[in-house]
PDB file of N, CA and C in Angstrom:
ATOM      1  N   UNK A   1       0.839  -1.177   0.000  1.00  0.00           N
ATOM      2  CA  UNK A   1       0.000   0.000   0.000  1.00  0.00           C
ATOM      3  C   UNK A   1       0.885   1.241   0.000  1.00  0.00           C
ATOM      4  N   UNK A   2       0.327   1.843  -0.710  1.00  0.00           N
ATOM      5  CA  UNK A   2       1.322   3.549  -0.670  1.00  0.00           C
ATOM      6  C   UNK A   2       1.000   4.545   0.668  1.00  0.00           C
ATOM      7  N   UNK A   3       2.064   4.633   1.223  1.00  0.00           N
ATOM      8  CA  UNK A   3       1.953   5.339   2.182  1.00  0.00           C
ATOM      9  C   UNK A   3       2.413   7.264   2.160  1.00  0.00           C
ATOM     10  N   UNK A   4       1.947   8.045   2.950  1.00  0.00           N
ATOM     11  CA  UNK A   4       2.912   9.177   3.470  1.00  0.00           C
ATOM     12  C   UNK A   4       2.779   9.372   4.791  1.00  0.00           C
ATOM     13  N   UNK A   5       4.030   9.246   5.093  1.00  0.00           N
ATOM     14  CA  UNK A   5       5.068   9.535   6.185  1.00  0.00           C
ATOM     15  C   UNK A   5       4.914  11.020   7.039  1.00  0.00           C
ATOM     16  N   UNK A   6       4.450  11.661   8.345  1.00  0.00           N
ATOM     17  CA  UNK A   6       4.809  12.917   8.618  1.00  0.00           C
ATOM     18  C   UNK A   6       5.281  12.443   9.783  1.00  0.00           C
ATOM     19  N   UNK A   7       6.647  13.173  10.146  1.00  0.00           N
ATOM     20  CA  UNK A   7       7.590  12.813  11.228  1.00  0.00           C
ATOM     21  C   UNK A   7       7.292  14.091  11.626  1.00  0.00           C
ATOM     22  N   UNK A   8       7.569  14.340  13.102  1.00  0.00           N
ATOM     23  CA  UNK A   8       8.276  16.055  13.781  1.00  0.00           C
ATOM     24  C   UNK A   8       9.199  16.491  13.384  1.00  0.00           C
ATOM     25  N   UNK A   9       9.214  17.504  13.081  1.00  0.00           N
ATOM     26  CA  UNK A   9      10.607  18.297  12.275  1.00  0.00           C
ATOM     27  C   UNK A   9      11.192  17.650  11.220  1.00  0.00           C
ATOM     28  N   UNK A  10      10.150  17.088  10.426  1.00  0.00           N
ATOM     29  CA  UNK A  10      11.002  16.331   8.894  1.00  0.00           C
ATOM     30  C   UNK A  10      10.289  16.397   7.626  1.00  0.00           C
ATOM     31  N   UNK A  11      10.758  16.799   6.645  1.00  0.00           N
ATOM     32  CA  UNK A  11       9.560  17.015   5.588  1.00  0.00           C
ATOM     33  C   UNK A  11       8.903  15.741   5.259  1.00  0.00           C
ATOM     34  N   UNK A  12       8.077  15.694   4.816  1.00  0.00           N
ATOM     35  CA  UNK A  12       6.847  14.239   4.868  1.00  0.00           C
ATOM     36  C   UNK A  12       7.626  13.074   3.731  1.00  0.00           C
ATOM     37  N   UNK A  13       7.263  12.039   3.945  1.00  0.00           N
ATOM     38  CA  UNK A  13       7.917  11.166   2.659  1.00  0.00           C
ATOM     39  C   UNK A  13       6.655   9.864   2.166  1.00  0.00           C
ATOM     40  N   UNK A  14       7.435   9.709   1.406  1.00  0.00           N
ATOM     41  CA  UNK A  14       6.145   8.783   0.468  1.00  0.00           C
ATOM     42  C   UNK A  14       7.152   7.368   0.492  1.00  0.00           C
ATOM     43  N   UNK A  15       6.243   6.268   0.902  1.00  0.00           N
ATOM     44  CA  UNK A  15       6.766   4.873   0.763  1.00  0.00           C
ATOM     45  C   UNK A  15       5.743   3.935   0.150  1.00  0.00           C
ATOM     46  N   UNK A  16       6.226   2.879   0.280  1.00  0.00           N
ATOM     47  CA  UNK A  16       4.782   1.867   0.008  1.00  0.00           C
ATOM     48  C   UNK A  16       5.435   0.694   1.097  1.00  0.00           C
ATOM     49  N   UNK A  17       4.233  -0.109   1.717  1.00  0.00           N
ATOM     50  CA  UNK A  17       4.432  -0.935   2.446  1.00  0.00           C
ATOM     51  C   UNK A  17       3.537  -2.175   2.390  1.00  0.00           C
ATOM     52  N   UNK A  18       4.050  -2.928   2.825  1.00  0.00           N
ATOM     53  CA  UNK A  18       3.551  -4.524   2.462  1.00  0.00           C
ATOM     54  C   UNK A  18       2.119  -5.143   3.239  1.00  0.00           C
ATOM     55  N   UNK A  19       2.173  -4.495   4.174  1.00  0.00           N
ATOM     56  CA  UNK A  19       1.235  -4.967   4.823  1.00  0.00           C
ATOM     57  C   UNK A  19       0.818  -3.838   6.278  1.00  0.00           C
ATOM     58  N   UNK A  20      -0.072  -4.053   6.640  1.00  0.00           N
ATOM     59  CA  UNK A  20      -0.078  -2.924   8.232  1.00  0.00           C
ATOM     60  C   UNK A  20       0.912  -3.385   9.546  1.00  0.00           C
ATOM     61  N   UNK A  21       1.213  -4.485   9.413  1.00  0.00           N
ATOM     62  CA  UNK A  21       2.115  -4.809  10.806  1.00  0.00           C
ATOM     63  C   UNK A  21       2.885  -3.859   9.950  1.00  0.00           C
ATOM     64  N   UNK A  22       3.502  -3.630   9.289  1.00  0.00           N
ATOM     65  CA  UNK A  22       4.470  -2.380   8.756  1.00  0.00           C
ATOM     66  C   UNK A  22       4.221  -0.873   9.383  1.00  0.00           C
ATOM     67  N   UNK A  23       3.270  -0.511   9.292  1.00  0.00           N
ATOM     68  CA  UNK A  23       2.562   0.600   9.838  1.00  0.00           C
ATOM     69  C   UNK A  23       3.163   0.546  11.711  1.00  0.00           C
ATOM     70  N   UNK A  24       2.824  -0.206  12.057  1.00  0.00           N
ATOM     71  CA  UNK A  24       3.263  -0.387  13.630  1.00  0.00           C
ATOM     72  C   UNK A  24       4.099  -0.553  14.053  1.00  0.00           C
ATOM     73  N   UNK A  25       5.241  -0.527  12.840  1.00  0.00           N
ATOM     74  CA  UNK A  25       6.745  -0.970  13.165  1.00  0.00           C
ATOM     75  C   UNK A  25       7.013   0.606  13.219  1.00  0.00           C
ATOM     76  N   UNK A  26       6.317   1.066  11.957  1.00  0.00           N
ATOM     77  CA  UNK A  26       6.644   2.757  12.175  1.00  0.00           C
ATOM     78  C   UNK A  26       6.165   3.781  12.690  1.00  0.00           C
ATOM     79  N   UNK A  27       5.442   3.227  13.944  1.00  0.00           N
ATOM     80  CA  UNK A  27       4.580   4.367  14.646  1.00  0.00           C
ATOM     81  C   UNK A  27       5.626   4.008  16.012  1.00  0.00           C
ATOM     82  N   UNK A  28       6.000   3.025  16.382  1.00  0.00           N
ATOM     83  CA  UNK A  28       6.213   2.642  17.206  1.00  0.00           C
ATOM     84  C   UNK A  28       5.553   2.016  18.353  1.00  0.00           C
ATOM     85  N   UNK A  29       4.377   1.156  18.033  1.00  0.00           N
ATOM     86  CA  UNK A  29       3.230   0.150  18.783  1.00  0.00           C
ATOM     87  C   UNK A  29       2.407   0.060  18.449  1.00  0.00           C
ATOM     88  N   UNK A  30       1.417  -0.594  19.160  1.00  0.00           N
ATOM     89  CA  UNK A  30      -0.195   0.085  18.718  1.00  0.00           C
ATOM     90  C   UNK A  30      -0.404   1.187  17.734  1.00  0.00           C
ATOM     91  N   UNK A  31      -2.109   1.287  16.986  1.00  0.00           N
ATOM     92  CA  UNK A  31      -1.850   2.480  16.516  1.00  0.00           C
ATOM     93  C   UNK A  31      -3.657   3.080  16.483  1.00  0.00           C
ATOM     94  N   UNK A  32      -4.036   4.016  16.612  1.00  0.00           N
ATOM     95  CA  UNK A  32      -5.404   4.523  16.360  1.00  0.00           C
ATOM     96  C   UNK A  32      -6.020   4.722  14.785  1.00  0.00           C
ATOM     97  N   UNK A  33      -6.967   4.356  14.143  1.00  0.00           N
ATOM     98  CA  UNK A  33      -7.213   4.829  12.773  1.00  0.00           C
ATOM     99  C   UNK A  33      -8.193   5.749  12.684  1.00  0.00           C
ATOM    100  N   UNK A  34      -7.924   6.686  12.181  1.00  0.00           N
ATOM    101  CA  UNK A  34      -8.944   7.849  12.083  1.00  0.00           C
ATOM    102  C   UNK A  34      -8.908   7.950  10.524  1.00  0.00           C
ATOM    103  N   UNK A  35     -10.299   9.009  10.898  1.00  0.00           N
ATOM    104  CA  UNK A  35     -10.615   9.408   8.633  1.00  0.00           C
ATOM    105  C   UNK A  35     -10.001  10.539   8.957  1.00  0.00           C
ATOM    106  N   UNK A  36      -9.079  11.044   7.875  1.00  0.00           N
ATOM    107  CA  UNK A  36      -8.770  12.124   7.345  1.00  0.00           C
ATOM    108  C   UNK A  36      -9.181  13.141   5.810  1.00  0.00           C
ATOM    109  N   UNK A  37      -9.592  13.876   6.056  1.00  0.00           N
ATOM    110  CA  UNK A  37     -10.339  14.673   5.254  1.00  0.00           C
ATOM    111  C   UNK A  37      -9.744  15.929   4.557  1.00  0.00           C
ATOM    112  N   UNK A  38      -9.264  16.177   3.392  1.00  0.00           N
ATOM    113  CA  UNK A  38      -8.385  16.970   2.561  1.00  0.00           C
ATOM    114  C   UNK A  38      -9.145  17.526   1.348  1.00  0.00           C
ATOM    115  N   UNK A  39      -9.236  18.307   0.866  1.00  0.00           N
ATOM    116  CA  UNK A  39     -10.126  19.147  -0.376  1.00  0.00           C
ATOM    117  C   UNK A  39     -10.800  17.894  -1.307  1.00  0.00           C
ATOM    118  N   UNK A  40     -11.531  17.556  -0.722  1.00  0.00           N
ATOM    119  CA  UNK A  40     -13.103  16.440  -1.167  1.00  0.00           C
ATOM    120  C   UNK A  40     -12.253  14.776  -0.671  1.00  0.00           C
ATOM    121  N   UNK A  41     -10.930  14.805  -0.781  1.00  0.00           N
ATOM    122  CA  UNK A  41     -11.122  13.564  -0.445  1.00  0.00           C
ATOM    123  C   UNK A  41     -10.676  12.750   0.732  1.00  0.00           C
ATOM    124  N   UNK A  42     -10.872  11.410   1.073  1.00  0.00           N
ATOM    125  CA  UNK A  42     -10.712  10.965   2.460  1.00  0.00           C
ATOM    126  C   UNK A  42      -9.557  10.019   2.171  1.00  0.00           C
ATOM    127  N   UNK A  43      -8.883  10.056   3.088  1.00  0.00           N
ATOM    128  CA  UNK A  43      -7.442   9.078   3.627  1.00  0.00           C
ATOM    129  C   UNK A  43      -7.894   8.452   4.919  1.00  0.00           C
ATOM    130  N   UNK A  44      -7.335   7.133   5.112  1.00  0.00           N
ATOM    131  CA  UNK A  44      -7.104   6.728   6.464  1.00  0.00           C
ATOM    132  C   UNK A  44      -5.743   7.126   7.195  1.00  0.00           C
ATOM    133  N   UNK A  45      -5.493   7.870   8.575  1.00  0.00           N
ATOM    134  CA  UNK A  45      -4.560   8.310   9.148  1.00  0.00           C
ATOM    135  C   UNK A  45      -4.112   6.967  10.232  1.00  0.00           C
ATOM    136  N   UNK A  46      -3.229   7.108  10.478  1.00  0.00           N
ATOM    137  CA  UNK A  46      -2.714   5.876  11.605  1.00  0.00           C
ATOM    138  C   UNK A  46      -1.826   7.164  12.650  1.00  0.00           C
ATOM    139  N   UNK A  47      -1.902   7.256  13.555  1.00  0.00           N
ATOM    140  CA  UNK A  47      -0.945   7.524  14.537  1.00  0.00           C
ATOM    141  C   UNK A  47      -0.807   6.525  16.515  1.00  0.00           C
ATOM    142  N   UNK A  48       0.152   6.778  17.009  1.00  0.00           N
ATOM    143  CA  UNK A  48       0.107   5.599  18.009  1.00  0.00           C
ATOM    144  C   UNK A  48      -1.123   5.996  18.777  1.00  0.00           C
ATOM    145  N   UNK A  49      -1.768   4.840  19.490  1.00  0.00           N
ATOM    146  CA  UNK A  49      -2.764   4.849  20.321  1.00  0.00           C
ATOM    147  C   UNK A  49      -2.382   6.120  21.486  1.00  0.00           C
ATOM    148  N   UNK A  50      -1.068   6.373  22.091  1.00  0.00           N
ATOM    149  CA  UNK A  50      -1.100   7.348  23.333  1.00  0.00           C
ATOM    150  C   UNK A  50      -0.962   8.647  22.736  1.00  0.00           C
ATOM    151  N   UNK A  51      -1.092   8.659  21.226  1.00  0.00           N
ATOM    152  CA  UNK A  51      -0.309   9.958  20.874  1.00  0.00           C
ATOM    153  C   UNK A  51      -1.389  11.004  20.567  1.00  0.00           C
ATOM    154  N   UNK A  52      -2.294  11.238  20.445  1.00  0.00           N
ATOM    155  CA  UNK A  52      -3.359  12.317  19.714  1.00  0.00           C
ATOM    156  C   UNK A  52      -4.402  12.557  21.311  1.00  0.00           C
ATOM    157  N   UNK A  53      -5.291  13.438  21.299  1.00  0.00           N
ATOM    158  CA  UNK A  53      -5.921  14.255  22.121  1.00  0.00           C
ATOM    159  C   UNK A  53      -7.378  14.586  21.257  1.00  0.00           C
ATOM    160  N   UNK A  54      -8.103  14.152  22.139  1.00  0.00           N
ATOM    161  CA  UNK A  54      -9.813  14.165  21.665  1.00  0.00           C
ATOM    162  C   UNK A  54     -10.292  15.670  22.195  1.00  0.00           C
ATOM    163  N   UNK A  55     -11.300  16.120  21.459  1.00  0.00           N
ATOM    164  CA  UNK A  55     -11.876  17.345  21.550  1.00  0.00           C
ATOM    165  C   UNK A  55     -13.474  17.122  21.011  1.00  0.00           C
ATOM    166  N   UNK A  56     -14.602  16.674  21.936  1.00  0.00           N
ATOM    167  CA  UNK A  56     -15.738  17.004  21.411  1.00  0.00           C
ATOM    168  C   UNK A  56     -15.522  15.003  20.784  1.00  0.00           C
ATOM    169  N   UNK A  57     -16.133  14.918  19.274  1.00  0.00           N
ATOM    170  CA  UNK A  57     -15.563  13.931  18.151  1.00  0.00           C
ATOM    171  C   UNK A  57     -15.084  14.133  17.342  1.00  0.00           C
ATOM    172  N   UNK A  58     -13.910  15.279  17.687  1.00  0.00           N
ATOM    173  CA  UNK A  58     -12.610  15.502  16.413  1.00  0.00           C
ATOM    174  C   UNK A  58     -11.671  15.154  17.017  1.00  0.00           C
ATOM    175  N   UNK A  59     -10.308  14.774  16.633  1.00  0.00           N
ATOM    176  CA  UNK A  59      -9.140  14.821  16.919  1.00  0.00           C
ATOM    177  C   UNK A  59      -8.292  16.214  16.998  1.00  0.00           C
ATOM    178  N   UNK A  60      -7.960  16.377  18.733  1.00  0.00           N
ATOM    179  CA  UNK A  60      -7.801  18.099  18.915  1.00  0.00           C
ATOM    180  C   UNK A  60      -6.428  18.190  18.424  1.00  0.00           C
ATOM    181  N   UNK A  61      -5.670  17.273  18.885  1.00  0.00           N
ATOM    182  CA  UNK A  61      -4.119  17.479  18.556  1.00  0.00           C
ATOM    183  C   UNK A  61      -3.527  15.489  18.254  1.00  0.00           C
ATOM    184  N   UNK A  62      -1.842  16.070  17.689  1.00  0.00           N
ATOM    185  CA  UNK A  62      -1.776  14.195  17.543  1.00  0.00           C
ATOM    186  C   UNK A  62       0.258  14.423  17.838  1.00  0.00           C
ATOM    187  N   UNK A  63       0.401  13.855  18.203  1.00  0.00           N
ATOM    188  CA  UNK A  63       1.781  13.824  18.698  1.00  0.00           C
ATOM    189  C   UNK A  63       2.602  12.901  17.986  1.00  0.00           C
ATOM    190  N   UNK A  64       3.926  12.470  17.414  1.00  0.00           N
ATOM    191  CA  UNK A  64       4.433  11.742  16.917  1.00  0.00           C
ATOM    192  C   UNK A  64       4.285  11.497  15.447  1.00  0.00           C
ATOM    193  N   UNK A  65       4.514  10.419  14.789  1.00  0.00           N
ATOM    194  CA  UNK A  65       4.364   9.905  13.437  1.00  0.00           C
ATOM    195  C   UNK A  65       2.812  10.137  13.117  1.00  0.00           C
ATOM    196  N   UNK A  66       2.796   9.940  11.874  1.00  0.00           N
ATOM    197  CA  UNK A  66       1.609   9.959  11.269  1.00  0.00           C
ATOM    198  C   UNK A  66       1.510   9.087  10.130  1.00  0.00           C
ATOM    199  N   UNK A  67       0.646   8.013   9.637  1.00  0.00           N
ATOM    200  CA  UNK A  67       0.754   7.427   8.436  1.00  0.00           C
ATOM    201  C   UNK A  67      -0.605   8.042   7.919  1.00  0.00           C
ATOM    202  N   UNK A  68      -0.647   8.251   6.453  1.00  0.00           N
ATOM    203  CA  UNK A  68      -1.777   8.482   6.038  1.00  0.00           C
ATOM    204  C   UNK A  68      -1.666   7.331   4.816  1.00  0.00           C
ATOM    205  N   UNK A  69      -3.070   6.789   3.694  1.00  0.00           N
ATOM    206  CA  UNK A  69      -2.610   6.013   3.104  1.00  0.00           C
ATOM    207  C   UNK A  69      -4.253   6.347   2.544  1.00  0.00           C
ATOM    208  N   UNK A  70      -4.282   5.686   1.525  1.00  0.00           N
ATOM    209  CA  UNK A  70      -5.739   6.402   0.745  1.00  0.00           C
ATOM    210  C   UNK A  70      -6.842   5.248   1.282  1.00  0.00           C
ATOM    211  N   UNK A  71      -8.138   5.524   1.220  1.00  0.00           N
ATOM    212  CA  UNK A  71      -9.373   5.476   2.126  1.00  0.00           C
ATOM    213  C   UNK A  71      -9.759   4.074   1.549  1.00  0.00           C
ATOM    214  N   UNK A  72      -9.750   4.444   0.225  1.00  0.00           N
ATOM    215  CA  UNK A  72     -10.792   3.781  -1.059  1.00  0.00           C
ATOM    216  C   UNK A  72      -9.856   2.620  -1.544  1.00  0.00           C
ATOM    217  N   UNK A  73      -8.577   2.941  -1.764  1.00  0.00           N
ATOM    218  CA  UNK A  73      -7.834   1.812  -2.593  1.00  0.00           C
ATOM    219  C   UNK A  73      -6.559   1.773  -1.963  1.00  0.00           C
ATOM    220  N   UNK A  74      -5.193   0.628  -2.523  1.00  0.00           N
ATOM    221  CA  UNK A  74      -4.049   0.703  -1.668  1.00  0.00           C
ATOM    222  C   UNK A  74      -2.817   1.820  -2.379  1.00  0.00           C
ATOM    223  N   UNK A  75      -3.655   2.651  -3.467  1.00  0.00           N
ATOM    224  CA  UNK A  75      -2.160   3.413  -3.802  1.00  0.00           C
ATOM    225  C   UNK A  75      -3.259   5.133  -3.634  1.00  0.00           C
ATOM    226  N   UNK A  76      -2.404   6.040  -3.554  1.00  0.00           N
ATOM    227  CA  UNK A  76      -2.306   6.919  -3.729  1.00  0.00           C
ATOM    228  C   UNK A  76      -1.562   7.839  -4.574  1.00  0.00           C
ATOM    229  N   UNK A  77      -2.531   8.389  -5.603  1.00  0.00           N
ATOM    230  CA  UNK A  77      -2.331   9.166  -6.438  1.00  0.00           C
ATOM    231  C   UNK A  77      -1.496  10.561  -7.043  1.00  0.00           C
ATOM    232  N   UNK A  78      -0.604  10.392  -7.856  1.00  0.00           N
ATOM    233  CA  UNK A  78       0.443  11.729  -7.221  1.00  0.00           C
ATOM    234  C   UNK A  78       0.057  13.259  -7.527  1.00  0.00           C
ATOM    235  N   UNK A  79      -1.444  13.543  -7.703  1.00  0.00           N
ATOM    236  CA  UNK A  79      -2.199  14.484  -6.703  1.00  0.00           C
ATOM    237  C   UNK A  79      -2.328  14.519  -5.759  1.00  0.00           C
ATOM    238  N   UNK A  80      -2.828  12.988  -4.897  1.00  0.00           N
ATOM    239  CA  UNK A  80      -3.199  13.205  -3.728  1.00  0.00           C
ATOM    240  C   UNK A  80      -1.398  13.416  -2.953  1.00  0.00           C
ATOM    241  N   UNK A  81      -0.388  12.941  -2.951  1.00  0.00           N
ATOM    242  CA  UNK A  81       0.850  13.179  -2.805  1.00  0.00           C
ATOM    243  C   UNK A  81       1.154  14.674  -2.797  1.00  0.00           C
ATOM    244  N   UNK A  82       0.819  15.394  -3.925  1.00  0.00           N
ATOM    245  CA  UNK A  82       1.259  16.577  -3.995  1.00  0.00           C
ATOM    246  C   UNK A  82       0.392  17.427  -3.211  1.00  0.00           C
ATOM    247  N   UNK A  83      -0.782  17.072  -2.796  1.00  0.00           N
ATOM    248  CA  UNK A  83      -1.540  17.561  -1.916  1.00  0.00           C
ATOM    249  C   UNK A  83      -1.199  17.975  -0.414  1.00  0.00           C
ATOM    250  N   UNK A  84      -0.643  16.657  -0.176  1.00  0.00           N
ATOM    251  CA  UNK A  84      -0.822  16.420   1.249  1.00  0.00           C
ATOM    252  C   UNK A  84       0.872  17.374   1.413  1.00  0.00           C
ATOM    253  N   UNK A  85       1.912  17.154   0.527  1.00  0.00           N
ATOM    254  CA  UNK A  85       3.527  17.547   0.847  1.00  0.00           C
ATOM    255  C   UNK A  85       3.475  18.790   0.886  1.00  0.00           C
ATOM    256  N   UNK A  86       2.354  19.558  -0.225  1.00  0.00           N
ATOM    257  CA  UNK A  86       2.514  21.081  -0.031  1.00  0.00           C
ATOM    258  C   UNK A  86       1.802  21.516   0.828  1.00  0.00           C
ATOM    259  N   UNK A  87       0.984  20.616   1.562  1.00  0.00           N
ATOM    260  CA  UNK A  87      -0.279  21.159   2.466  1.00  0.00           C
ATOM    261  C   UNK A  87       0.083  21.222   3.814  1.00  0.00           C
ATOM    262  N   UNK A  88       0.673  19.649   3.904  1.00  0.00           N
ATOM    263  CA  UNK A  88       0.477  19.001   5.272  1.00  0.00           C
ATOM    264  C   UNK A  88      -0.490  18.700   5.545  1.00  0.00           C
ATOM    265  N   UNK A  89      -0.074  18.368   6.975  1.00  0.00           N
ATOM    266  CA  UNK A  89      -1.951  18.009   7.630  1.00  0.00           C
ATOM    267  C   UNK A  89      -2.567  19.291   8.455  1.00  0.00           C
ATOM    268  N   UNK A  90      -3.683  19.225   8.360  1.00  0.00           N
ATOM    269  CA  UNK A  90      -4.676  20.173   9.141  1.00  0.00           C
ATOM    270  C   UNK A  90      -5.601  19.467  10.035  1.00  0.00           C
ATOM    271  N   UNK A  91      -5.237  19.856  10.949  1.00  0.00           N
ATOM    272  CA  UNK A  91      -5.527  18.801  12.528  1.00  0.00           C
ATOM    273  C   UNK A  91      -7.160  18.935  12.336  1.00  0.00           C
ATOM    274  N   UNK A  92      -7.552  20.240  11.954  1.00  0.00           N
ATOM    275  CA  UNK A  92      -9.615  19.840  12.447  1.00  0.00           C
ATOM    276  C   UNK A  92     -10.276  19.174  11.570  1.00  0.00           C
ATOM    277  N   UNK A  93      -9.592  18.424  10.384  1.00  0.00           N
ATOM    278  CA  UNK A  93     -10.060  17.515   9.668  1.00  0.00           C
ATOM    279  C   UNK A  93      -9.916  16.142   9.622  1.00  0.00           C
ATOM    280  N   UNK A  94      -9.419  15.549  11.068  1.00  0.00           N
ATOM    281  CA  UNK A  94      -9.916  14.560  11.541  1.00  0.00           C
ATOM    282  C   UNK A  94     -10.959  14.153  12.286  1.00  0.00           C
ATOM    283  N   UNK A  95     -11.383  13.033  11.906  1.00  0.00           N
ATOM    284  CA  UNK A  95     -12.794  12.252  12.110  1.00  0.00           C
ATOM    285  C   UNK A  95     -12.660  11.145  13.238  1.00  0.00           C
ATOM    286  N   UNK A  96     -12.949  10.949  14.529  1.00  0.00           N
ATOM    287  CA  UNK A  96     -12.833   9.937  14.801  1.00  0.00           C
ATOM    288  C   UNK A  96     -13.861   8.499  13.920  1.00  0.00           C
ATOM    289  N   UNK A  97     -13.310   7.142  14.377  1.00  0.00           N
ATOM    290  CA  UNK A  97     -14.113   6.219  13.513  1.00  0.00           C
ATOM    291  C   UNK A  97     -15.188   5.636  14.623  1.00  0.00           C
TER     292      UNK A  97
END
């Protein structure tokens, strides 16, 4: 599955990975899945279970790694890529599931 990568203090990167135990190798444990929501379209986000902060049923803040990876299918499109690298993420457009 095609992934992007957002670390703290690192510009974002694009991988692909084999499977989700992959995902947990790179969050570092456990991990929470939330929808992520970007100009019309939806991604699934992964970050570790202790790391993000609830507000209401949004996600207020998220601490650490971030995987995002597309909603609908296992690759992501290099719009949606160029989207997310020049954008980043915008925290009030997470959804809890």
């Amino acid at each position: 599955m095609d992934v992007v990568i957002f670390q703290p203090r690192k510009e974002p990167t694009y991988s692909q990975l084999d499977n989700p135990k992959q995902i947990e190798e790179l969050i570092g444990g456990p991990f929470s899945e939330f929808k992520y929501k970007k100009s019309g379209n939806e991604y699934k986000a992964f970050c570790h279970q202790e790391a993000w902060r609830k507000h209401r049923d949004e996600v207020a803040a998220v601490y650490g790694t971030v995987v995002l990876t597309s909603s609908t299918t296992s690759t992501l499109k290099e719009k949606d890529r160029s989207l997310l690298f020049d954008h980043g993420l915008e925290i009030e457009k997470w959804e809890l599931n």
